[in-house]
Protein backbone atom coordinates (compact mmCIF):
# COMPACT_ATOMS: atom_id res chain seq x y z
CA UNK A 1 0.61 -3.35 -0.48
CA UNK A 2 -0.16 -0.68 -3.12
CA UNK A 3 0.58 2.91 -3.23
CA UNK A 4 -1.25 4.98 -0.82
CA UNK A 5 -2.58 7.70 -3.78
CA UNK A 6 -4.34 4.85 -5.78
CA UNK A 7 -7.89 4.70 -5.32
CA UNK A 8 -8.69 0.63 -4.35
CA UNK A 9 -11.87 0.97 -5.75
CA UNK A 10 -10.72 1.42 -9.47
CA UNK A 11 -7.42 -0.68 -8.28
CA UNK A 12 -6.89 -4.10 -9.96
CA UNK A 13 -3.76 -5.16 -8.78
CA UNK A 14 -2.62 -6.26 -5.13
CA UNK A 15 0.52 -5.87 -4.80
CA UNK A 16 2.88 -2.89 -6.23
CA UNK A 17 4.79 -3.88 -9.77
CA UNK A 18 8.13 -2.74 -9.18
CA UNK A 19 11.73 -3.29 -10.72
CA UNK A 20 12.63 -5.58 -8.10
CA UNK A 21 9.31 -7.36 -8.59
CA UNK A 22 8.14 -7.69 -11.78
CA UNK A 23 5.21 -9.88 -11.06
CA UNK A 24 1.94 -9.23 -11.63
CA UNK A 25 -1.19 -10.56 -9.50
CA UNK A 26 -4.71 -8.93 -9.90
CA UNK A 27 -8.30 -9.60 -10.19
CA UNK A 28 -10.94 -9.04 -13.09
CA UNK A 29 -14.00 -10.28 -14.20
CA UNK A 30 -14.06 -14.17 -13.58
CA UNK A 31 -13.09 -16.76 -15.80
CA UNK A 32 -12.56 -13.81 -18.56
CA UNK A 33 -9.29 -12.73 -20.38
CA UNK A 34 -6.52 -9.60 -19.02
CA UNK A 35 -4.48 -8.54 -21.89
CA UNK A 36 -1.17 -6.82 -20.56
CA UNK A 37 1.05 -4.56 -22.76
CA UNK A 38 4.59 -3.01 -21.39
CA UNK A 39 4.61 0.37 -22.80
CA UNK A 40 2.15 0.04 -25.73
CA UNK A 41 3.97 -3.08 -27.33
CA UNK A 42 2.63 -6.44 -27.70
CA UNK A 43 -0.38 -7.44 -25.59
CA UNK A 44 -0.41 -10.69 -23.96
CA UNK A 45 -3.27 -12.84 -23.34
CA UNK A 46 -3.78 -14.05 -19.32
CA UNK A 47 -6.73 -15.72 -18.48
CA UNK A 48 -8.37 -14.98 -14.97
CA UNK A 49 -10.05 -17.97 -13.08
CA UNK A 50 -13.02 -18.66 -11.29
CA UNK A 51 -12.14 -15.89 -8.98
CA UNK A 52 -10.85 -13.29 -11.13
CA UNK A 53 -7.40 -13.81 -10.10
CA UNK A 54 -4.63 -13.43 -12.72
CA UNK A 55 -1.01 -13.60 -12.38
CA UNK A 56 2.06 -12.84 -14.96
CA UNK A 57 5.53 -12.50 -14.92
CA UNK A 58 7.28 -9.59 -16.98
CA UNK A 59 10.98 -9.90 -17.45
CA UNK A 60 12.77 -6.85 -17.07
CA UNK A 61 11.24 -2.94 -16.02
CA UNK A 62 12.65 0.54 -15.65
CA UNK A 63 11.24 3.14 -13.98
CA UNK A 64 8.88 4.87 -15.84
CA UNK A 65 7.95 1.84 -17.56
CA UNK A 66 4.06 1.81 -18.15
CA UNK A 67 2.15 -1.60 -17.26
CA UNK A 68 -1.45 -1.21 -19.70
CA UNK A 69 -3.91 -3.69 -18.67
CA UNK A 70 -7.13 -4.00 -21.37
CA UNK A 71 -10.27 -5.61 -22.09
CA UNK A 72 -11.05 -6.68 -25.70
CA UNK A 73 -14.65 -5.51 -27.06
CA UNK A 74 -15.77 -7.31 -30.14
CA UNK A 75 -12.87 -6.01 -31.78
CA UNK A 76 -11.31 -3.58 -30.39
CA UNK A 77 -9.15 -2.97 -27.26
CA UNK A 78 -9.92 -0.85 -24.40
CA UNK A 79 -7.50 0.05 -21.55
CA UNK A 80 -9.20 -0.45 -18.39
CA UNK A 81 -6.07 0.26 -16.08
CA UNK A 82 -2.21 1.54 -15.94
CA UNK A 83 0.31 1.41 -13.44
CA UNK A 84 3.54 3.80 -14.05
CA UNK A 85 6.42 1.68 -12.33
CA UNK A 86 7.98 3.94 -9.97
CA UNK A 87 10.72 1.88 -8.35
């Protein structure tokens, strides 16, 4: 269940990312690519499937930690969501 201030219709995750569960399961464009970045460091890759679902696991979180989800365009990146971890 997400946070009741987020708007679901610019919402790509499902479930809250939180200290106590750092995993991550959302939906994008099908059979595309998610790039995830804790706090502006190194993106990762994760590739959605047919259904736009993607799923990855971050190790370790603090509160205030900021999740950055992006889309690559031709070359560069574009952040297309954030989630501030709050618990």
């Amino acid at each position: 269940m997400r946070y009741d201030d987020i708007n679901p219709a610019f919402d790509a995750l499902q479930e809250n990312i939180t200290t106590a569960s750092p995993y991550i399961v959302g939906v994008f464009a099908p059979e595309s690519t998610v790039y995830i970045s804790l706090n502006g460091e190194h993106r990762h890759a994760v590739n959605t499937d047919i259904g736009g679902l993607f799923e990855y696991d971050l190790v370790h979180l603090d509160v205030g930690d900021v999740v950055l989800f992006y889309v690559k365009n031709g070359t560069e990146y574009a952040v297309f969501f954030e989630e501030r971890i709050r618990e």
